[in-house]
Protein backbone atom coordinates (compact mmCIF):
# COMPACT_ATOMS: atom_id res chain seq x y z
CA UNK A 1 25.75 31.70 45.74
CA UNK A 2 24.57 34.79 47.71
CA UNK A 3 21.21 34.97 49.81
CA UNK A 4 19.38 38.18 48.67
CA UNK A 5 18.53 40.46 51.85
CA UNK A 6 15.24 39.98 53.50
CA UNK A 7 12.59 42.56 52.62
CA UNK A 8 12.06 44.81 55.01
CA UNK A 9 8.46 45.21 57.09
CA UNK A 10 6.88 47.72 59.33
CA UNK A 11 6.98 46.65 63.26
CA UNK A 12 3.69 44.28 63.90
CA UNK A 13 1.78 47.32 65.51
CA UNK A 14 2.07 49.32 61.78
CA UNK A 15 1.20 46.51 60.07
CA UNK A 16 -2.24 46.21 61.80
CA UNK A 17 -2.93 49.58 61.53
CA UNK A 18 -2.40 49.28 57.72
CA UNK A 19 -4.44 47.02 57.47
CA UNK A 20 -7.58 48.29 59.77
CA UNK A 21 -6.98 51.53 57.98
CA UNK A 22 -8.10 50.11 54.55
CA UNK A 23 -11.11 48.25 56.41
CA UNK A 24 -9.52 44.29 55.62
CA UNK A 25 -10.21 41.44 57.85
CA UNK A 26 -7.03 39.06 58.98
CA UNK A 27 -8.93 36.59 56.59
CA UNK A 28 -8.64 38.64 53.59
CA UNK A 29 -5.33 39.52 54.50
CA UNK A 30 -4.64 36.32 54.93
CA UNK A 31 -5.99 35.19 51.05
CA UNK A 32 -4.19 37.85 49.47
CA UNK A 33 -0.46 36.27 51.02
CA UNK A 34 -2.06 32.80 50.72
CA UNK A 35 -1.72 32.15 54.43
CA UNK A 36 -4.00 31.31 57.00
CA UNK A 37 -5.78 34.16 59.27
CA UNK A 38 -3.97 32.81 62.77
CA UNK A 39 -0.59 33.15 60.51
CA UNK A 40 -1.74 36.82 59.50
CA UNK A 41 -2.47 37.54 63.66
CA UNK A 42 0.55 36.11 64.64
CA UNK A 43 2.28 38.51 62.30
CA UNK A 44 0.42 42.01 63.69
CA UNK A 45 1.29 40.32 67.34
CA UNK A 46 4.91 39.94 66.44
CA UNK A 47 4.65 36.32 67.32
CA UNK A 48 5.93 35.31 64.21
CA UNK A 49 8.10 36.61 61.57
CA UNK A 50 7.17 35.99 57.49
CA UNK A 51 9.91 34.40 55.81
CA UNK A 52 10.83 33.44 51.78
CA UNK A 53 7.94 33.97 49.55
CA UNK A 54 5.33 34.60 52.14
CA UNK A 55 7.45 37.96 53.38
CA UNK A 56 7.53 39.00 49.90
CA UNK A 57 3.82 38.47 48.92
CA UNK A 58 2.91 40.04 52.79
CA UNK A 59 5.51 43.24 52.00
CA UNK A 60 3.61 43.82 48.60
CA UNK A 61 0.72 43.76 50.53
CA UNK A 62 1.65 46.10 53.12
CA UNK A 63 3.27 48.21 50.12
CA UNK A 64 -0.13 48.28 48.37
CA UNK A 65 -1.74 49.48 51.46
CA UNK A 66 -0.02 52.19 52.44
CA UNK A 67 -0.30 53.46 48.64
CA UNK A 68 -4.18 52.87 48.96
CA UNK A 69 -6.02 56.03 49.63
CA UNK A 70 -9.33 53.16 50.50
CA UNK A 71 -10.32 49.75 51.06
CA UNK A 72 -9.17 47.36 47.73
CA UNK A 73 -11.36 44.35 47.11
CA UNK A 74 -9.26 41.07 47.84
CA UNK A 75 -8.20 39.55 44.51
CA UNK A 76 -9.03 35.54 44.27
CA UNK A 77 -6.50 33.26 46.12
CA UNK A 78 -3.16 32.22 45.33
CA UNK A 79 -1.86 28.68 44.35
CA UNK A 80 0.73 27.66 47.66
CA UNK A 81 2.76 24.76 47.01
CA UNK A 82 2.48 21.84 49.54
CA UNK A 83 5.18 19.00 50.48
CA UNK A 84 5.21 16.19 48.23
CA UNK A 85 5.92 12.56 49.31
CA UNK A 86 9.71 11.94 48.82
CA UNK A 87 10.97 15.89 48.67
CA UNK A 88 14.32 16.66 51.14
CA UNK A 89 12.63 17.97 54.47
CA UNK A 90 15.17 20.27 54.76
CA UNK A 91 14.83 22.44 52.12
CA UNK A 92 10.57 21.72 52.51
CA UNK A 93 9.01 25.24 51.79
CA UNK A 94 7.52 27.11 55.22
CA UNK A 95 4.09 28.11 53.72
CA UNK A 96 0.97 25.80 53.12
CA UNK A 97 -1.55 25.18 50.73
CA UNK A 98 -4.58 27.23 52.16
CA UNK A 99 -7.94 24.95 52.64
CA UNK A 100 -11.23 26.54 53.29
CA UNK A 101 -12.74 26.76 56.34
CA UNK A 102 -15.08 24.07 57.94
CA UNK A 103 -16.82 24.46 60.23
CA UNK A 104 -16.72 21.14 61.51
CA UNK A 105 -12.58 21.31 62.16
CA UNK A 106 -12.58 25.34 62.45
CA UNK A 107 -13.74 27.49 65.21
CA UNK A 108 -17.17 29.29 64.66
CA UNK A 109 -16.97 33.08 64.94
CA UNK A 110 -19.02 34.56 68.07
CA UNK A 111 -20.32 38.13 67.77
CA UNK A 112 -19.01 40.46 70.46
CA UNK A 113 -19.99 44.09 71.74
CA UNK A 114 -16.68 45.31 71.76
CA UNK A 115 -18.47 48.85 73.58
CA UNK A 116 -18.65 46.98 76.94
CA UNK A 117 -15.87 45.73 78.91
CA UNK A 118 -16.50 41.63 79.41
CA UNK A 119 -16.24 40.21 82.62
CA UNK A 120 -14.09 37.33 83.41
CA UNK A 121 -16.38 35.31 82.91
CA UNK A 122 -18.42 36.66 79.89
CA UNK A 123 -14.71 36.72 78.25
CA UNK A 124 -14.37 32.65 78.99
CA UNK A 125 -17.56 32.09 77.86
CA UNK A 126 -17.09 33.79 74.49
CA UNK A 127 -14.19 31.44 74.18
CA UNK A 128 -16.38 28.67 74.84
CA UNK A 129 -18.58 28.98 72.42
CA UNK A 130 -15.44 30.30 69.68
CA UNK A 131 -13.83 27.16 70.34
CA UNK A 132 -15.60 24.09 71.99
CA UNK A 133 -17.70 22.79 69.19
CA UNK A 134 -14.79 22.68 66.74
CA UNK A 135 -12.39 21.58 69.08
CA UNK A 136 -14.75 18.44 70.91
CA UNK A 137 -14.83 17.23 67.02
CA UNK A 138 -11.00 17.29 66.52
CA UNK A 139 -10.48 15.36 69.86
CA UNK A 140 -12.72 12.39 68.62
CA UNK A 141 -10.82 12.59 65.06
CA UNK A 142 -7.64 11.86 67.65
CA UNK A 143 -9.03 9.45 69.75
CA UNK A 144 -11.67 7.65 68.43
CA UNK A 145 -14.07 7.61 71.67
CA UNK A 146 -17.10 10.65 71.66
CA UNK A 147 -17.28 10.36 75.59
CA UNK A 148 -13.23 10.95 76.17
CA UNK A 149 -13.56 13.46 73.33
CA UNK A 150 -15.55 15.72 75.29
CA UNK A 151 -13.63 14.92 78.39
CA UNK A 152 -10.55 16.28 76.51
CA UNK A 153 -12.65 19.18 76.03
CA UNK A 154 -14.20 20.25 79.17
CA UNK A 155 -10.80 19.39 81.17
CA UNK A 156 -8.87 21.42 79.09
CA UNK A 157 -11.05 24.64 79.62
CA UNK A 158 -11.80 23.41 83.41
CA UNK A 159 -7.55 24.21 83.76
CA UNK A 160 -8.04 27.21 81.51
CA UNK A 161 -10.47 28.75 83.85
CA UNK A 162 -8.29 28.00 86.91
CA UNK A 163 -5.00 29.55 84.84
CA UNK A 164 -7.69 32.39 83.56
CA UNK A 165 -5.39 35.22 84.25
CA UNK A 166 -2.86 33.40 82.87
CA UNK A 167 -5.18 32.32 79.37
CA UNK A 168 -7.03 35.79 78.70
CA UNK A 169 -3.50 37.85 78.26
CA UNK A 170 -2.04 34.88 76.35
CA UNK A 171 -2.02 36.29 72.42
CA UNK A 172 -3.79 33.17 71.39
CA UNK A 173 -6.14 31.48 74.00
CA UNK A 174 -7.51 29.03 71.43
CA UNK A 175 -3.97 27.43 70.91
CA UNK A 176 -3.45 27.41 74.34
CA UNK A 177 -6.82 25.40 75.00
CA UNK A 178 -6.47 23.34 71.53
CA UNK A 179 -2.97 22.06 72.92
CA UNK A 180 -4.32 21.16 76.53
CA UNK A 181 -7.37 19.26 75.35
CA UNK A 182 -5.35 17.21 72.62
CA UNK A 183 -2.59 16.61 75.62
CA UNK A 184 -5.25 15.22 77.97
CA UNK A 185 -6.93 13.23 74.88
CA UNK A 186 -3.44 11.64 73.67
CA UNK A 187 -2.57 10.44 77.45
CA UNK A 188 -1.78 6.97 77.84
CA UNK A 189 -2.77 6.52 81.05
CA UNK A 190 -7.01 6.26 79.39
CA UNK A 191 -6.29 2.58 78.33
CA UNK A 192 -5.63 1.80 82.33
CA UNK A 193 -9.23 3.77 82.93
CA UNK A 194 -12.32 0.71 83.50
CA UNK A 195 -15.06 3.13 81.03
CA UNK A 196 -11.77 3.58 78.25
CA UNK A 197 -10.66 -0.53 78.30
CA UNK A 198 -13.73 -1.51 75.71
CA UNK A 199 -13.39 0.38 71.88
CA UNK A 200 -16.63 2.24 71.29
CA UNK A 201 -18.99 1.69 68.54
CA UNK A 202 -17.22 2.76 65.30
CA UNK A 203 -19.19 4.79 62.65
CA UNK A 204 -21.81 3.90 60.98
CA UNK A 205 -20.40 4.63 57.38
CA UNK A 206 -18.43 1.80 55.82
CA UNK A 207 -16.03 4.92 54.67
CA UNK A 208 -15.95 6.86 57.80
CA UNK A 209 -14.82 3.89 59.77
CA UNK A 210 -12.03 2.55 57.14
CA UNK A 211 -10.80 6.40 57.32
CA UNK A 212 -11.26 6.36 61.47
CA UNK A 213 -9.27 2.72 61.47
CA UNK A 214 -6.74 4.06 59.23
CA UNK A 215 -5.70 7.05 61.86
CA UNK A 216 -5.96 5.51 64.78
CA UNK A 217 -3.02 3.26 63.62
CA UNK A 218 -1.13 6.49 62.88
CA UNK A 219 1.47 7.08 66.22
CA UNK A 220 -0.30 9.80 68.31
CA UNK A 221 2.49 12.65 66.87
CA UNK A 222 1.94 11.47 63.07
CA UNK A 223 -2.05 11.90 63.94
CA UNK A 224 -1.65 15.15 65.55
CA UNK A 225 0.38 16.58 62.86
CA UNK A 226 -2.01 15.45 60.20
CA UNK A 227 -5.06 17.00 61.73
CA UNK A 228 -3.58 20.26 62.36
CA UNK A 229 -2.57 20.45 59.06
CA UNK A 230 -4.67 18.98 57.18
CA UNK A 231 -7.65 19.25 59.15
CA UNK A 232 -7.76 22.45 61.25
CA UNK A 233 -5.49 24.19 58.55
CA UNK A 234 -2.26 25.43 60.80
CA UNK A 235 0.51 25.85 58.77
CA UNK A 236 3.63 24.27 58.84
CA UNK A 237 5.79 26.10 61.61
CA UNK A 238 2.58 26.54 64.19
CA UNK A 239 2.08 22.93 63.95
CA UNK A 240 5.60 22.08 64.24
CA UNK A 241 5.34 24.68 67.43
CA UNK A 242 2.28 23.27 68.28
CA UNK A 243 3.52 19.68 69.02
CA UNK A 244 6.45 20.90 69.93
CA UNK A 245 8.72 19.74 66.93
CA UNK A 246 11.07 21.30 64.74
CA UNK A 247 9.45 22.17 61.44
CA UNK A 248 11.69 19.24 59.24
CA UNK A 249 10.10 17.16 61.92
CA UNK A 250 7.02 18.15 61.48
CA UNK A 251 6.52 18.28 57.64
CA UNK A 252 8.38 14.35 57.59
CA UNK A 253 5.59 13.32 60.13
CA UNK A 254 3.20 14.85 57.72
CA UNK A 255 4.75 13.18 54.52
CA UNK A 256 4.64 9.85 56.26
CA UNK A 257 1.11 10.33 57.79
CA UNK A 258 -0.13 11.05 54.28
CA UNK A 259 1.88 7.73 52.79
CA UNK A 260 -0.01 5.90 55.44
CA UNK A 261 -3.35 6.98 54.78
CA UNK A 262 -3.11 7.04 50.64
CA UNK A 263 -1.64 3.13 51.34
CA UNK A 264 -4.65 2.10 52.87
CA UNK A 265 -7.42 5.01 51.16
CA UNK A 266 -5.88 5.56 47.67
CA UNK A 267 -8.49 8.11 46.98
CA UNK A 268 -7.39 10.18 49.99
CA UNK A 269 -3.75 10.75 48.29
CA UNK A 270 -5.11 14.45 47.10
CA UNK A 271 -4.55 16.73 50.53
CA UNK A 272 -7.54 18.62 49.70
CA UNK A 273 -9.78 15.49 49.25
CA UNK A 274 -8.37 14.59 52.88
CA UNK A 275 -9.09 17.92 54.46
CA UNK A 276 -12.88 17.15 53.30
CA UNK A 277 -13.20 13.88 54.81
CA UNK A 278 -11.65 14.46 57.98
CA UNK A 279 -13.91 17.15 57.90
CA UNK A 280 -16.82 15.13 57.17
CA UNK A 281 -16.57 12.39 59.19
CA UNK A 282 -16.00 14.86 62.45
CA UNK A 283 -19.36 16.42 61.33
CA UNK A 284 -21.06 13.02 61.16
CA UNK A 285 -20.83 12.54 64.55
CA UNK A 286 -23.38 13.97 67.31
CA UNK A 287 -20.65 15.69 69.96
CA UNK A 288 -22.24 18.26 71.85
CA UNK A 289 -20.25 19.87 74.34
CA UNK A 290 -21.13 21.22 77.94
CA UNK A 291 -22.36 24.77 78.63
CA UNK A 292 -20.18 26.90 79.58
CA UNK A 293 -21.73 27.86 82.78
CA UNK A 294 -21.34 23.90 83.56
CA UNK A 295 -17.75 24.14 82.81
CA UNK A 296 -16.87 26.74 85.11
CA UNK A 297 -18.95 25.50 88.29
CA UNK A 298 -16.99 21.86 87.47
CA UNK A 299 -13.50 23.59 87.72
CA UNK A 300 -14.41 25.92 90.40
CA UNK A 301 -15.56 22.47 92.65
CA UNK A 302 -12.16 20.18 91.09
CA UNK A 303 -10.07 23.20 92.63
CA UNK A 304 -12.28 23.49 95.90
CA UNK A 305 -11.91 19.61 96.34
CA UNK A 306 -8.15 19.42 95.63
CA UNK A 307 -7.90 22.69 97.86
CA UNK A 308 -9.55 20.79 101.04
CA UNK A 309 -7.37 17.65 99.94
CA UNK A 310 -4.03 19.76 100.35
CA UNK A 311 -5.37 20.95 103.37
CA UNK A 312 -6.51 17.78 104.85
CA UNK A 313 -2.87 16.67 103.56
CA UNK A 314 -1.58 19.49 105.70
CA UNK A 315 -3.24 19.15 109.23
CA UNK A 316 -2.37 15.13 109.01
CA UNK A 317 1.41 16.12 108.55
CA UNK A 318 1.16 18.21 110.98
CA UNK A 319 -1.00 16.40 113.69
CA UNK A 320 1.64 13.17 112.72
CA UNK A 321 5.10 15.88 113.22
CA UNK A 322 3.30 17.13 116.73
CA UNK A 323 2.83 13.65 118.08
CA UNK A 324 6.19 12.50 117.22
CA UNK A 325 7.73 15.53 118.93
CA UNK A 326 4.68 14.28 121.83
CA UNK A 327 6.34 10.63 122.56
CA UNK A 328 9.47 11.32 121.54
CA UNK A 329 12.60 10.83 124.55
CA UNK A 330 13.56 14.28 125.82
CA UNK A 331 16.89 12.87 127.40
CA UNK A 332 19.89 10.42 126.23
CA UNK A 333 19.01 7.15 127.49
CA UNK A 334 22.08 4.72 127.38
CA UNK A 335 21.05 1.81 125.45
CA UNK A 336 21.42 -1.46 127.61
CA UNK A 337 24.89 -3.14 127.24
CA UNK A 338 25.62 -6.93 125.69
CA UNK A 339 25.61 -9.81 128.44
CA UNK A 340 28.58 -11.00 129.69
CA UNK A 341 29.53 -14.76 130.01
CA UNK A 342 30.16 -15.60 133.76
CA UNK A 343 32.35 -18.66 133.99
CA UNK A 344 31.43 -21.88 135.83
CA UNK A 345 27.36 -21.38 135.17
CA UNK A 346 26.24 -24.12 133.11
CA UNK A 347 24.37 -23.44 129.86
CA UNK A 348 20.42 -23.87 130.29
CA UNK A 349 19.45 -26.78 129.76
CA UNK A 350 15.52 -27.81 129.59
CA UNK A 351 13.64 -28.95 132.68
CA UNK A 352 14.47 -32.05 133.96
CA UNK A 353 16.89 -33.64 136.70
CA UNK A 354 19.90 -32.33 137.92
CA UNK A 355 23.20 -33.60 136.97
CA UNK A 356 26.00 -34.55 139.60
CA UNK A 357 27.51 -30.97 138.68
CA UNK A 358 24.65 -29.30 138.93
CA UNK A 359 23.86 -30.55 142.35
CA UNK A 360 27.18 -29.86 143.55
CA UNK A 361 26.82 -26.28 142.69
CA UNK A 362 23.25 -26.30 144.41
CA UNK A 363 24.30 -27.42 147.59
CA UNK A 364 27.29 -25.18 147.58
CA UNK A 365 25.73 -22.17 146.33
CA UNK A 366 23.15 -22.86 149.07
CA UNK A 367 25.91 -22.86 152.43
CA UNK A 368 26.87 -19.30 150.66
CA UNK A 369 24.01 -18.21 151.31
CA UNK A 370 24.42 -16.86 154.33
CA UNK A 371 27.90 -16.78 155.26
CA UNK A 372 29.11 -16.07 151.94
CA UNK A 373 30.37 -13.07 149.79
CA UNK A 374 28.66 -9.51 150.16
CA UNK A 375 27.40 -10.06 146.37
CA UNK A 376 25.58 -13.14 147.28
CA UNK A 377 23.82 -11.26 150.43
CA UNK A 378 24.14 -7.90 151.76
CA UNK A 379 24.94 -7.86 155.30
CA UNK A 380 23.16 -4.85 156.92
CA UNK A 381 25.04 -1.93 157.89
């Protein structure tokens, strides 16, 4: 059987211009392929390429228009397939069922003056706000705890304000943050921590907890999977990239994730109904994050301390090298030769009196004295 060619598209630059040209959002975009609007960005970046179905619902898109002389309302959304329990991974489809945003589990859109250049700080703190409040929520769905939850949070843009130049050019910052902070919550090395040893109060909702219990016995991959997913709405191959899986990987994590939770929560087995709860029970929960301004002064002092700590580190090295080279022999210094054993001497014995032998050798050692050998006493010269 022969694979019909791939439909061609315009490079990622053209295709955002099309699309800014009829006045359409990446959201509507987005609804019209059945997508998600980071899939629809990561297309116009040339970060990712469409493939199967989605390329040819995105090429009619782009087809339409370039046709259009002006803006075309956005028709209602598509039905997208979504894995089923038992299908062949291998032959899973690449796009996923589209959920709507919440804003519990999604980022919340921050108005920008895009007529002034933002400062470096002004640009972090945008990001801040775009992402924190979403993102402190999904770190408690994957760990349980509020306080290490906002840890997660405030570490994870504490290194992204260190790596700043790094962050602001990176074509999606959010990912980039979303990825450290679930990193830092999913460490193992929290259980050895004395304020992480005791569980913290569960919720209070008889429902909320059975759903919390049921995902904290998920392995921390199977959990992250289902919450990108199914809770923040990534599709399949930027979660698979996200946790750094292949995309078979991925959707089998997913399929078994879901089999868990419909085992224990029959009445989660409908993906939608599970996107709503997760969402819910984040949104039950009081997790404020910090202010940004907070944020930054917190990393600027953890790099300041581990700066004087390197250099502390430094000056003892080198104080420790200098001293060596200080005491240190400057010369080869022979290193003292083995005794010899001289025959006739007696082995020492402890104190007490002499033997017949040992008087014998007294008294003669003592007429030697002076008219014996020149090794006994040096005669003068």
């Amino acid at each position: 059987m022969t694979q019909s060619p791939a439909t061609p598209l315009p490079p990622p630059k053209e295709r955002r211009r099309l699309r800014e040209a009829q006045s359409l959002t990446q959201a509507q975009v987005a609804a019209r392929v059945g997508v998600t609007r980071e899939t629809v960005r990561a297309w116009e970046t040339g970060r990712m390429t469409p493939r199967g179905r989605k390329r040819e619902a995105y090429a009619r898109v782009l087809s339409e228009l370039i046709q259009a002389p002006a803006a075309q309302e956005v028709p209602d959304e598509p039905e997208v397939t979504t894995p089923q329990p038992g299908a062949d991974t291998a032959e899973l489809p690449v796009h996923v069922q589209p959920h709507e945003p919440v804003p519990a589990l999604r980022p919340e859109p921050v108005e920008a003056d895009s007529s002034e250049r933002l400062t470096p700080a002004q640009a972090f703190d945008a990001l801040y706000a775009f992402c924190a409040p979403a993102l402190v929520r999904q770190a408690y769905l994957l760990t349980g705890r509020r306080e290490l939850a906002r840890e997660s949070v405030e570490r994870a843009f504490e290194r992204a304000w260190q790596r700043w130049p790094e962050v602001a050019v990176d074509r999606d910052p959010a990912s980039w943050v979303r990825a450290t902070a679930y990193e830092y919550a999913l460490s193992p090395w929290h259980r050895f921590r004395p304020r992480y040893r005791h569980p913290e109060p569960p919720p209070a909702n008889p429902s909320d907890r059975a759903l919390m219990d049921v995902l904290l016995t998920l392995p921390p991959p199977y959990r992250r999977t289902l919450l990108l997913y199914d809770g923040v709405g990534l599709d399949l191959p930027d979660t698979a990239a996200e946790t750094e899986a292949s995309t078979p990987a991925a959707a089998n994590r997913l399929l078994h994730a879901r089999e868990a939770v419909a085992a224990r929560l029959p009445e989660l087995a409908d993906p939608s109904e599970l996107h709503q709860r997760l969402a819910e029970v984040a949104s039950a929960e009081r997790l404020r994050a910090a202010k940004p301004p907070t944020v930054r002064i917190g990393s600027e002092r953890r790099a300041s301390f581990w700066t004087r700590a390197a250099i502390a580190f430094t000056v003892a090295l080198i104080g420790t090298t200098a001293l060596t080279v200080r005491t240190a022999p400057r010369q080869y210094e022979a290193p003292i030769s083995p005794g010899r054993t001289v025959q006739g001497v007696p082995p020492k014995i402890a104190p007490g009196p002499l033997s017949e032998t040992e008087q014998e050798l007294r008294a003669k050692l003592r007429e030697e004295t002076v008219s014996g050998p020149q090794r006994l006493v040096p005669l003068p010269g």
